[in-house]
C-alpha atoms as a PDB file:
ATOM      1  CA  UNK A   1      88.483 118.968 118.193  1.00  0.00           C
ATOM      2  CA  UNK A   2      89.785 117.438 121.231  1.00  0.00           C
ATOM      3  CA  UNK A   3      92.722 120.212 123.019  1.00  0.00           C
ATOM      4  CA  UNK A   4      95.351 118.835 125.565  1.00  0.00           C
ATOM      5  CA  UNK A   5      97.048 121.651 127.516  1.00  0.00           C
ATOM      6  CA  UNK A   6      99.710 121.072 129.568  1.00  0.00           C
ATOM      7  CA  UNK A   7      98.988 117.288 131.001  1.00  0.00           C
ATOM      8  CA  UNK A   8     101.163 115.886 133.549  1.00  0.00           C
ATOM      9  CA  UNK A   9     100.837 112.268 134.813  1.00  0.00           C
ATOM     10  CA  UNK A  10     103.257 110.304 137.342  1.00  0.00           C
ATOM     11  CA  UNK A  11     103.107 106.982 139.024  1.00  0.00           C
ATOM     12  CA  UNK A  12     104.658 107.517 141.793  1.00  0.00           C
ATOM     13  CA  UNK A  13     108.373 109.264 141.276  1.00  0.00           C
ATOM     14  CA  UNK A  14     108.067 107.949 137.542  1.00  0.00           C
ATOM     15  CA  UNK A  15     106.886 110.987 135.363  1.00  0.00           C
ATOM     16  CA  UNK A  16     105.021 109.055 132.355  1.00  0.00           C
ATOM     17  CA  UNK A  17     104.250 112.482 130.948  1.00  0.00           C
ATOM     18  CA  UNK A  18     105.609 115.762 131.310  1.00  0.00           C
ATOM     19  CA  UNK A  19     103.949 119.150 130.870  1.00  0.00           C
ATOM     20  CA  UNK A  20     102.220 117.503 126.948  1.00  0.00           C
ATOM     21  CA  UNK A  21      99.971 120.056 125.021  1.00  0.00           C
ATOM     22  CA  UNK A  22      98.397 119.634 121.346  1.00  0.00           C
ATOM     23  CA  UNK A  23      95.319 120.081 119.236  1.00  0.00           C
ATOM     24  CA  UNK A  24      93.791 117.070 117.421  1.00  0.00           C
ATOM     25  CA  UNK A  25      91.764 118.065 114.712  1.00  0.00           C
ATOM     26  CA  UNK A  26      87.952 116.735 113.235  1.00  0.00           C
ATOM     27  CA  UNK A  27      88.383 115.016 110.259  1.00  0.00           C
ATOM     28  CA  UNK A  28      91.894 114.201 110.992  1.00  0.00           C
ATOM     29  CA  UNK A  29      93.912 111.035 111.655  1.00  0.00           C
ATOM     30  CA  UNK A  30      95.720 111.668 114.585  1.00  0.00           C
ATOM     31  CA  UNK A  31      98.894 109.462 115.476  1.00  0.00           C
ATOM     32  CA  UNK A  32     100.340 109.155 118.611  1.00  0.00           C
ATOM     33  CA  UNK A  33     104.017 107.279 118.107  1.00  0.00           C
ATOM     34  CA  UNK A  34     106.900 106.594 120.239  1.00  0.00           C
ATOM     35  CA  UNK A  35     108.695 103.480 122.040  1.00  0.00           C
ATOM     36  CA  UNK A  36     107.683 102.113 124.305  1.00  0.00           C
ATOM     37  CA  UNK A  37     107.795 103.175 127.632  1.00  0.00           C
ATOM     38  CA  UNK A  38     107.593 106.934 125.738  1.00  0.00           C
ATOM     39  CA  UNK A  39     103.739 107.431 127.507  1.00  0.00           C
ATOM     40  CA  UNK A  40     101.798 107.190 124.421  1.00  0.00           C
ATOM     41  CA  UNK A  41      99.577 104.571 126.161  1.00  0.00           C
ATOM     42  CA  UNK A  42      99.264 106.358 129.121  1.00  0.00           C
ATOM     43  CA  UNK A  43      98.291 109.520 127.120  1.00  0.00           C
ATOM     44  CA  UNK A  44      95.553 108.051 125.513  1.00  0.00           C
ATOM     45  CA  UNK A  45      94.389 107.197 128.233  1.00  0.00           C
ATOM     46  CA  UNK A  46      93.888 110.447 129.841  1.00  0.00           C
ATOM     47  CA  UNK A  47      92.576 111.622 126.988  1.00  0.00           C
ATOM     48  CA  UNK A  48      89.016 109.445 127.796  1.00  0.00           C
ATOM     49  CA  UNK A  49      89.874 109.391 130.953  1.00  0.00           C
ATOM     50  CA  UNK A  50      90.554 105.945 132.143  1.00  0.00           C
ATOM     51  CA  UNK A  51      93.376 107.540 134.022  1.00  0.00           C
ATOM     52  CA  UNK A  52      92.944 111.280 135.836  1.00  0.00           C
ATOM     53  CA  UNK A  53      95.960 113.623 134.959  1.00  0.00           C
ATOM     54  CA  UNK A  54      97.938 115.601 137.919  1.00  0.00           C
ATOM     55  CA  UNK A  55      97.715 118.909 136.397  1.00  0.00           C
ATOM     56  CA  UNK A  56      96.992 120.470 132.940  1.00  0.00           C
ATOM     57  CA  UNK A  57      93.606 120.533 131.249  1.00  0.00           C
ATOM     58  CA  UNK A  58      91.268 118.534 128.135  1.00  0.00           C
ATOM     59  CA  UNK A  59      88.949 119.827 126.461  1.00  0.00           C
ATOM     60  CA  UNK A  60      86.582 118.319 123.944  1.00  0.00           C
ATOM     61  CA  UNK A  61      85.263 121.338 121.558  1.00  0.00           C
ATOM     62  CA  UNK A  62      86.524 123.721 124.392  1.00  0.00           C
ATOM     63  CA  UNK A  63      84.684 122.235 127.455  1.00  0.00           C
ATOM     64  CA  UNK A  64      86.558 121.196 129.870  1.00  0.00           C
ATOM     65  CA  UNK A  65      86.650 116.984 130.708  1.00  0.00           C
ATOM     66  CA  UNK A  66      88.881 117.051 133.421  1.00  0.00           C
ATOM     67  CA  UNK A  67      86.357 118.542 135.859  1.00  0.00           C
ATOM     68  CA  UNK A  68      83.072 117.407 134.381  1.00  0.00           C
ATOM     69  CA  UNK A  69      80.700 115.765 136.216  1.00  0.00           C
ATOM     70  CA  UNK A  70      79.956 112.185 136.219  1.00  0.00           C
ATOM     71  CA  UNK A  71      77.265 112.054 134.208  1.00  0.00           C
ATOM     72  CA  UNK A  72      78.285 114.824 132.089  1.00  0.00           C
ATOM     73  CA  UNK A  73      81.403 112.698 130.924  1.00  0.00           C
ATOM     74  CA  UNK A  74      78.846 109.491 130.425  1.00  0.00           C
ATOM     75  CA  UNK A  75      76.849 111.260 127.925  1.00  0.00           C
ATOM     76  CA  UNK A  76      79.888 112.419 126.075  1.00  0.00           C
ATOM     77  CA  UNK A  77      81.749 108.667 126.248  1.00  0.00           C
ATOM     78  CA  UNK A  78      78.213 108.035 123.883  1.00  0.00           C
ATOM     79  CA  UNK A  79      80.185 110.298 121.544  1.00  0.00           C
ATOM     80  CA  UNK A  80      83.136 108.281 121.861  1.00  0.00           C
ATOM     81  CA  UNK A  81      84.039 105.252 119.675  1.00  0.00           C
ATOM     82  CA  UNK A  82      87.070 102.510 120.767  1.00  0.00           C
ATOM     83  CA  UNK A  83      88.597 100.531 118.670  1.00  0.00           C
ATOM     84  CA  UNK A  84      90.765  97.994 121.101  1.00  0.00           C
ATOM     85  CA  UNK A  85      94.250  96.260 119.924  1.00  0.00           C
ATOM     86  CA  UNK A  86      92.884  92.855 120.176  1.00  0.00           C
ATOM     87  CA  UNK A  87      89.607  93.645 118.734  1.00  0.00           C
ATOM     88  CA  UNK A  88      87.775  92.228 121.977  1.00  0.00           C
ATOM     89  CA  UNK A  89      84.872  90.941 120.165  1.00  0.00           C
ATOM     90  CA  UNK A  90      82.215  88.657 122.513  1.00  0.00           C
ATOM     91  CA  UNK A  91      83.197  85.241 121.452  1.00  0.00           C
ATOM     92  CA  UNK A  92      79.718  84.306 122.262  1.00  0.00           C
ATOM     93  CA  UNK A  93      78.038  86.522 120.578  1.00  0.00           C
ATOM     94  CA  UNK A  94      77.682  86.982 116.329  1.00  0.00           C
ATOM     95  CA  UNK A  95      78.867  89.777 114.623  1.00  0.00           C
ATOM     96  CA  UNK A  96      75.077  91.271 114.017  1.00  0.00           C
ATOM     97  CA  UNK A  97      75.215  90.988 118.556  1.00  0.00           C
ATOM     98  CA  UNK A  98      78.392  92.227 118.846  1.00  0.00           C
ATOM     99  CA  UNK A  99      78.244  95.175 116.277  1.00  0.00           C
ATOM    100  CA  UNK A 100      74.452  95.884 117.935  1.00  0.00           C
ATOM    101  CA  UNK A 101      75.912  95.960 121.896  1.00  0.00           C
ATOM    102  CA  UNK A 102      76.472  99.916 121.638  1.00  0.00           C
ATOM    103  CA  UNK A 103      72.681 100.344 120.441  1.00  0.00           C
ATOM    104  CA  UNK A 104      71.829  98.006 123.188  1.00  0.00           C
ATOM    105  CA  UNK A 105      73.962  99.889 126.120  1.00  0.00           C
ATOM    106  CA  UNK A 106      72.929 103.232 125.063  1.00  0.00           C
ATOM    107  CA  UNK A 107      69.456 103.456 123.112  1.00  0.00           C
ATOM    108  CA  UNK A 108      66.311 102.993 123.038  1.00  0.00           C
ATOM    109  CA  UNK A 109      65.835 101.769 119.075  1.00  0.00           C
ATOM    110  CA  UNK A 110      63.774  99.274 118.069  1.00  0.00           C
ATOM    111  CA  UNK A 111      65.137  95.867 116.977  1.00  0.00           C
ATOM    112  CA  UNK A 112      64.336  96.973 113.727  1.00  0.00           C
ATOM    113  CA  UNK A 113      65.930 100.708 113.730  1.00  0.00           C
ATOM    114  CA  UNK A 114      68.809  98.943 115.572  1.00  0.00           C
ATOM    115  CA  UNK A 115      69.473  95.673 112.422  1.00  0.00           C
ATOM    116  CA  UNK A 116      69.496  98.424 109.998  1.00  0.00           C
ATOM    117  CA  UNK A 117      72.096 100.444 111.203  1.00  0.00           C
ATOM    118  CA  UNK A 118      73.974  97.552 111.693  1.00  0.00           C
ATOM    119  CA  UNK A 119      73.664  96.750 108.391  1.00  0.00           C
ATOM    120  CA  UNK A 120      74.750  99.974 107.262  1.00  0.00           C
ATOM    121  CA  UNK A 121      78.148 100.055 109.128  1.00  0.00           C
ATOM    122  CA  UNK A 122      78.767  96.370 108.276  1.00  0.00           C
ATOM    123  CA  UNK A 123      78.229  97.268 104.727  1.00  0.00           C
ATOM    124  CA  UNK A 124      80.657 100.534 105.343  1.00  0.00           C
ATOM    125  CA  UNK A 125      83.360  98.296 106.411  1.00  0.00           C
ATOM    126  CA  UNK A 126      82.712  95.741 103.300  1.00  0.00           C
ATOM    127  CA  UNK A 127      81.432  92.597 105.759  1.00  0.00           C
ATOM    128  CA  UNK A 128      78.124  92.740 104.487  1.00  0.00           C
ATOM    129  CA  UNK A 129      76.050  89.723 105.282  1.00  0.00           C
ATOM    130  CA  UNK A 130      78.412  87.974 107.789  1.00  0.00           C
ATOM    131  CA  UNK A 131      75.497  89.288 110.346  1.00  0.00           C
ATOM    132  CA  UNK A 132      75.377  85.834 111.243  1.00  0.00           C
ATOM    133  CA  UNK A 133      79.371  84.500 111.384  1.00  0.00           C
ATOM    134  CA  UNK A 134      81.095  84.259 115.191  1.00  0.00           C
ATOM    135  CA  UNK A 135      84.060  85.440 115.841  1.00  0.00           C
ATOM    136  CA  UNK A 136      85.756  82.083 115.710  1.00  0.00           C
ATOM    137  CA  UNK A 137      84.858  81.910 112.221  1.00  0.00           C
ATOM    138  CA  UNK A 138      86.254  85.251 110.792  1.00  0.00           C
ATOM    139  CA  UNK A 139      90.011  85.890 110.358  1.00  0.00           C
ATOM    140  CA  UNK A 140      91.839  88.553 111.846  1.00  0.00           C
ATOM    141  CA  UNK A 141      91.329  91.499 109.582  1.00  0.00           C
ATOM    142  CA  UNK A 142      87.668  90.514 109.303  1.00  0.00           C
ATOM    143  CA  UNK A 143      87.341  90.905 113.239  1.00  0.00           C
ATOM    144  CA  UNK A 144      88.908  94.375 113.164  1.00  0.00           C
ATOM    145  CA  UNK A 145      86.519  95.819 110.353  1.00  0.00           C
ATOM    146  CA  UNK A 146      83.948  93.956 112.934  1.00  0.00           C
ATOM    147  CA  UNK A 147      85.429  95.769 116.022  1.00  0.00           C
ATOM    148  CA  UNK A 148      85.610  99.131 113.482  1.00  0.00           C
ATOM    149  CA  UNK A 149      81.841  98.714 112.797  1.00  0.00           C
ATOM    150  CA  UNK A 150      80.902  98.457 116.429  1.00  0.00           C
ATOM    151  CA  UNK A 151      83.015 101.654 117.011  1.00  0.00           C
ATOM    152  CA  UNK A 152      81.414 103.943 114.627  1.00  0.00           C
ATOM    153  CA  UNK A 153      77.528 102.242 115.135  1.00  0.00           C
ATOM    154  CA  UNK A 154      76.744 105.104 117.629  1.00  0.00           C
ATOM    155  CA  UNK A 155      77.969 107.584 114.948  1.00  0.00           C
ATOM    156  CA  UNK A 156      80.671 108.793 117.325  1.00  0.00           C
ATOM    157  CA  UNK A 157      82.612 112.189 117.114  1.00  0.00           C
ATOM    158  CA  UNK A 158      85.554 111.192 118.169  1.00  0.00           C
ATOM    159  CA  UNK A 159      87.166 107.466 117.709  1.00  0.00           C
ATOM    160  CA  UNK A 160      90.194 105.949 119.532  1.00  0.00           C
ATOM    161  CA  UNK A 161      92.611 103.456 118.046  1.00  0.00           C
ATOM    162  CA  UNK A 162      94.914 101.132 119.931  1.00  0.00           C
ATOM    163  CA  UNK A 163      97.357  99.162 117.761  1.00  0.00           C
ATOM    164  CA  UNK A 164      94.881  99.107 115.221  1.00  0.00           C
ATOM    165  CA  UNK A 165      96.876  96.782 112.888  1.00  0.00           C
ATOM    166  CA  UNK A 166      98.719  94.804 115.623  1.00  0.00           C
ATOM    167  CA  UNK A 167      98.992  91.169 114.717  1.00  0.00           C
ATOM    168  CA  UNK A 168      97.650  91.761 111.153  1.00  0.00           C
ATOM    169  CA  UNK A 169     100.104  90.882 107.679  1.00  0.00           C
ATOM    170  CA  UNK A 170     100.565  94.259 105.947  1.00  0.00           C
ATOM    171  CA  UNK A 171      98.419  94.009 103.270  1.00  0.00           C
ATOM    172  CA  UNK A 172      95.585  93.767 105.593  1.00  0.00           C
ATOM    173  CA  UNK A 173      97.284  96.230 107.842  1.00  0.00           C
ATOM    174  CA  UNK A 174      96.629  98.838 104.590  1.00  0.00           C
ATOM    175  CA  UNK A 175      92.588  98.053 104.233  1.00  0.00           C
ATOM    176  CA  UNK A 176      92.963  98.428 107.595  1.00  0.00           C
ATOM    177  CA  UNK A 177      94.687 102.169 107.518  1.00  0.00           C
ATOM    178  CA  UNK A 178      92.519 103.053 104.289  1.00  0.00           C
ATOM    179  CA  UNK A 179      89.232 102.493 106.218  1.00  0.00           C
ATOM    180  CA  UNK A 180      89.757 104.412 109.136  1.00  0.00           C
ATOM    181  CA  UNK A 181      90.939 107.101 107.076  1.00  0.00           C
ATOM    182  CA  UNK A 182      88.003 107.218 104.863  1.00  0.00           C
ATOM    183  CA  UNK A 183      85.596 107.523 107.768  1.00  0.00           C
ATOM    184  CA  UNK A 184      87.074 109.935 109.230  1.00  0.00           C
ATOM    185  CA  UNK A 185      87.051 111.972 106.509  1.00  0.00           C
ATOM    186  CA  UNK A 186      83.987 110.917 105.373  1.00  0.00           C
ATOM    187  CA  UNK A 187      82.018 111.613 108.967  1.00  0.00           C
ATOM    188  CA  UNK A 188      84.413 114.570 110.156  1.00  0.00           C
ATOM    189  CA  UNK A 189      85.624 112.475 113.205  1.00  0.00           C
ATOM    190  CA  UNK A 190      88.604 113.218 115.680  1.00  0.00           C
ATOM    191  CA  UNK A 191      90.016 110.256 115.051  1.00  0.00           C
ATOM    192  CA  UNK A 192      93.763 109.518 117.228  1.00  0.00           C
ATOM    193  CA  UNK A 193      95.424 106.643 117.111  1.00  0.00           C
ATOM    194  CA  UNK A 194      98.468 104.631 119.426  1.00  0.00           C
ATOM    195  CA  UNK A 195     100.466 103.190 116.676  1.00  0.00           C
ATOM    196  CA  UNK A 196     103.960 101.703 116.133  1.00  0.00           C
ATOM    197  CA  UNK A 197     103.496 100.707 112.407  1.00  0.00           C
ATOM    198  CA  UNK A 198     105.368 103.220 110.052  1.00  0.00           C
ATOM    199  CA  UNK A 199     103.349 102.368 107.246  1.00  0.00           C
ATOM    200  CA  UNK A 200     100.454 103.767 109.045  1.00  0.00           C
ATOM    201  CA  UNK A 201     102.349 106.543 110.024  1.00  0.00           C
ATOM    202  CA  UNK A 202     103.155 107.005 106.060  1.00  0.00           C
ATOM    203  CA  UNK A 203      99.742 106.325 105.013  1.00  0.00           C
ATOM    204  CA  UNK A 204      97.539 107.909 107.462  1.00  0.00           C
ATOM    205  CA  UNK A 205      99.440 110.760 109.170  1.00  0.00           C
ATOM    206  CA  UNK A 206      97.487 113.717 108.925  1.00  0.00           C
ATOM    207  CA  UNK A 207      99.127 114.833 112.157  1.00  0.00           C
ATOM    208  CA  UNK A 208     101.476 113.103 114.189  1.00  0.00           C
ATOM    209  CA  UNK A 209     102.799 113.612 117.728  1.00  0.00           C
ATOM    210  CA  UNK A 210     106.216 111.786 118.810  1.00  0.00           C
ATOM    211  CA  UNK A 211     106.235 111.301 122.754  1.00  0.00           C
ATOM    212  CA  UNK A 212     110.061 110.571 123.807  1.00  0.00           C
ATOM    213  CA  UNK A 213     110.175 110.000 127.120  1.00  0.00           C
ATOM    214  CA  UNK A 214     107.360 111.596 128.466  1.00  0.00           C
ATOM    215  CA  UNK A 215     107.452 114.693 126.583  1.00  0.00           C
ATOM    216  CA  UNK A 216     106.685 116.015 123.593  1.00  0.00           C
ATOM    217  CA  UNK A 217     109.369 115.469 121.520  1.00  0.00           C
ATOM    218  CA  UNK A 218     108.201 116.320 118.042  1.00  0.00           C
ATOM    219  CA  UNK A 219     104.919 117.254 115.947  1.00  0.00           C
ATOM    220  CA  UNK A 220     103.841 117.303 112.224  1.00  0.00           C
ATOM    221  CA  UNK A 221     102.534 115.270 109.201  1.00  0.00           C
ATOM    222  CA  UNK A 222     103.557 112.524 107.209  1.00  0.00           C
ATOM    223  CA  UNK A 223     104.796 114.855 104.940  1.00  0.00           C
ATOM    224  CA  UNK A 224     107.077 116.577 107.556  1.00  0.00           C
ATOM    225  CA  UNK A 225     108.379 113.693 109.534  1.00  0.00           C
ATOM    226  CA  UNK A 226     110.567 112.336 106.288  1.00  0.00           C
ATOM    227  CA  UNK A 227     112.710 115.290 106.603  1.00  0.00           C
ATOM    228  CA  UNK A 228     112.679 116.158 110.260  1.00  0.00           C
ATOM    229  CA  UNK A 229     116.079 117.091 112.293  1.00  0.00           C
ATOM    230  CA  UNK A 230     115.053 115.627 115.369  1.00  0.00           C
ATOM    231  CA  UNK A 231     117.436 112.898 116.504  1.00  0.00           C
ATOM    232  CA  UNK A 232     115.083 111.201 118.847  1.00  0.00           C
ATOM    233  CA  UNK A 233     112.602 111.071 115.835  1.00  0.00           C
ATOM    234  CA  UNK A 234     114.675 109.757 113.200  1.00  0.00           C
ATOM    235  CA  UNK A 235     116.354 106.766 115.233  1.00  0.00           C
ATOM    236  CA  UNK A 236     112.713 105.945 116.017  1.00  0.00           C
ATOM    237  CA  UNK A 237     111.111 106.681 111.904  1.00  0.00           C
ATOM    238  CA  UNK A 238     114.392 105.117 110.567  1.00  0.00           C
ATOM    239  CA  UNK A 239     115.115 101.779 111.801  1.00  0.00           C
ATOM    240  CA  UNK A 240     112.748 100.999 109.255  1.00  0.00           C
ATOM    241  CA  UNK A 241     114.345  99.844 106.463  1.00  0.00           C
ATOM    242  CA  UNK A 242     110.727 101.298 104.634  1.00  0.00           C
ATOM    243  CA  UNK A 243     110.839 104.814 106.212  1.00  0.00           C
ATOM    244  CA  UNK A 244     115.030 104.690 105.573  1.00  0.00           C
ATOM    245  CA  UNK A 245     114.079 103.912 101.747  1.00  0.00           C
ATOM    246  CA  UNK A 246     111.354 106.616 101.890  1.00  0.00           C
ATOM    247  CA  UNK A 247     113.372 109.419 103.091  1.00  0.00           C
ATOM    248  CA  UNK A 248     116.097 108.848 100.362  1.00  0.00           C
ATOM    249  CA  UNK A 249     113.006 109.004  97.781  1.00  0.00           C
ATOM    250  CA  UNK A 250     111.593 112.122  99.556  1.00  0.00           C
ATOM    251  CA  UNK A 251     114.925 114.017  99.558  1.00  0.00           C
ATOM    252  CA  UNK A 252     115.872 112.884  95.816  1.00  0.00           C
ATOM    253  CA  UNK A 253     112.304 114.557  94.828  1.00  0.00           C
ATOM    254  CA  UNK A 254     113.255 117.454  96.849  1.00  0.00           C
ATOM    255  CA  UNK A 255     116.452 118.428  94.783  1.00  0.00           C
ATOM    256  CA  UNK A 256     115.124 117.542  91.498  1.00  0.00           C
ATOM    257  CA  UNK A 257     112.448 120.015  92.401  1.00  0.00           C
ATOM    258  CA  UNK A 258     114.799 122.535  93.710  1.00  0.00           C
ATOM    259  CA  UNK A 259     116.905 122.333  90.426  1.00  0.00           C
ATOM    260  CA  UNK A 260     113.665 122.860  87.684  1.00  0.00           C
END
């Protein structure tokens, strides 16, 4: 479980977030939405702390990250996995290299120990036997489920999406969604994710937090956010002709129900 208390973060007299506090669960998909400009970037940031907050506190499984030591936060980035919005695979490398670079950086495997568990996650994310492809030759879904395997190789606790399905069609968007779902249910991870797609908010929102502005504006599930009162959140949710159609379907169940 990764806690935020209280974060504040400015650049100068811009406040990019303002007084933010939540809980993201293990074994939860974690969204963070908003428009942009809301701080949703900026918070993820803090959270592995390629940015220092101004105030507040973070706490991975209650100990504190703001004030650890150097080398205490390198051994717990070991525990972290990234998945980046543009996949940033090494052109020059295959997808056996690229998927192996974590095992490279950060143990001391054999070559051996180190093709095998490569083999494993590439087989997770259904690429098995394209050890041997370059990046050039796979399309852009394949390259994410590449990028997806090189995040969990290390068998991280906690994984970080950024615009996981930017640049994808939806249909790939969805394998996309299903996958990082199923692992982290599957391996119990903390998993949070900067998204604007509301399909992934739809499909994969175990718990969602709505940054408007630099604050918290709103908080809940996928099941929550189709009937929430917030007017911030539903101008947001509901330019989507999808989410607009969803919300009539949610609130037609709702009164049938109410009237059995």
């Amino acid at each position: 479980m990764i806690e935020v208390i209280n974060i504040k973060k400015s650049f100068g007299d811009k406040v990019v977030l303002n007084d933010v506090s939540c809980k993201m669960e293990s074994g939860k998909v974690n969204l963070i939405i908003g428009s942009s400009g809301s701080g949703k970037t900026v918070f993820i940031k803090c959270i592995v702390g390629l940015v220092d907050v101004d105030a507040g506190e973070i706490k991975y499984e209650g100990v504190d990250f703001v004030n650890m030591a150097q080398n205490d936060r390198k051994e717990l980035r070991t525990q972290i996995g990234m998945l980046f919005q543009g996949s940033a695979l090494f052109d020059s490398l295959n997808v056996e290299q690229n998927v192996m670079f974590p095992l490279d950086m950060f143990t001391k495997q054999t070559m051996s120990q180190k093709r095998k568990r490569v083999n494993e996650v590439l087989d997770r994310v259904n690429l098995k036997d394209t050890n041997h492809k370059f990046p050039a030759e796979l399309s852009g879904g394949m390259k994410k489920r590449v990028a997806l395997a090189r995040a969990i190789v290390l068998n991280p606790k906690y994984l970080f999406c950024d615009e996981p399905n930017s640049g994808l069609d939806p249909q790939t968007s969805l394998v996309i969604d299903r996958l990082i779902l199923e692992i982290t249910k599957e391996f119990n991870i903390t998993t949070v994710m900067n998204t604007h797609d509301m399909n992934t908010v739809m499909e994969s929102g175990d718990h969602i937090i709505y940054l408007y502005k630099g604050l918290k504006q709103w908080e809940g599930s996928n099941k929550d956010i189709i009937f929430s009162k917030d007017q911030y959140l539903n101008d947001f949710i509901f330019a989507s002709e999808f989410l607009q159609d969803a919300k009539n379907m949610r609130m037609l169940q709702a009164s049938q129900e109410a009237h059995k």
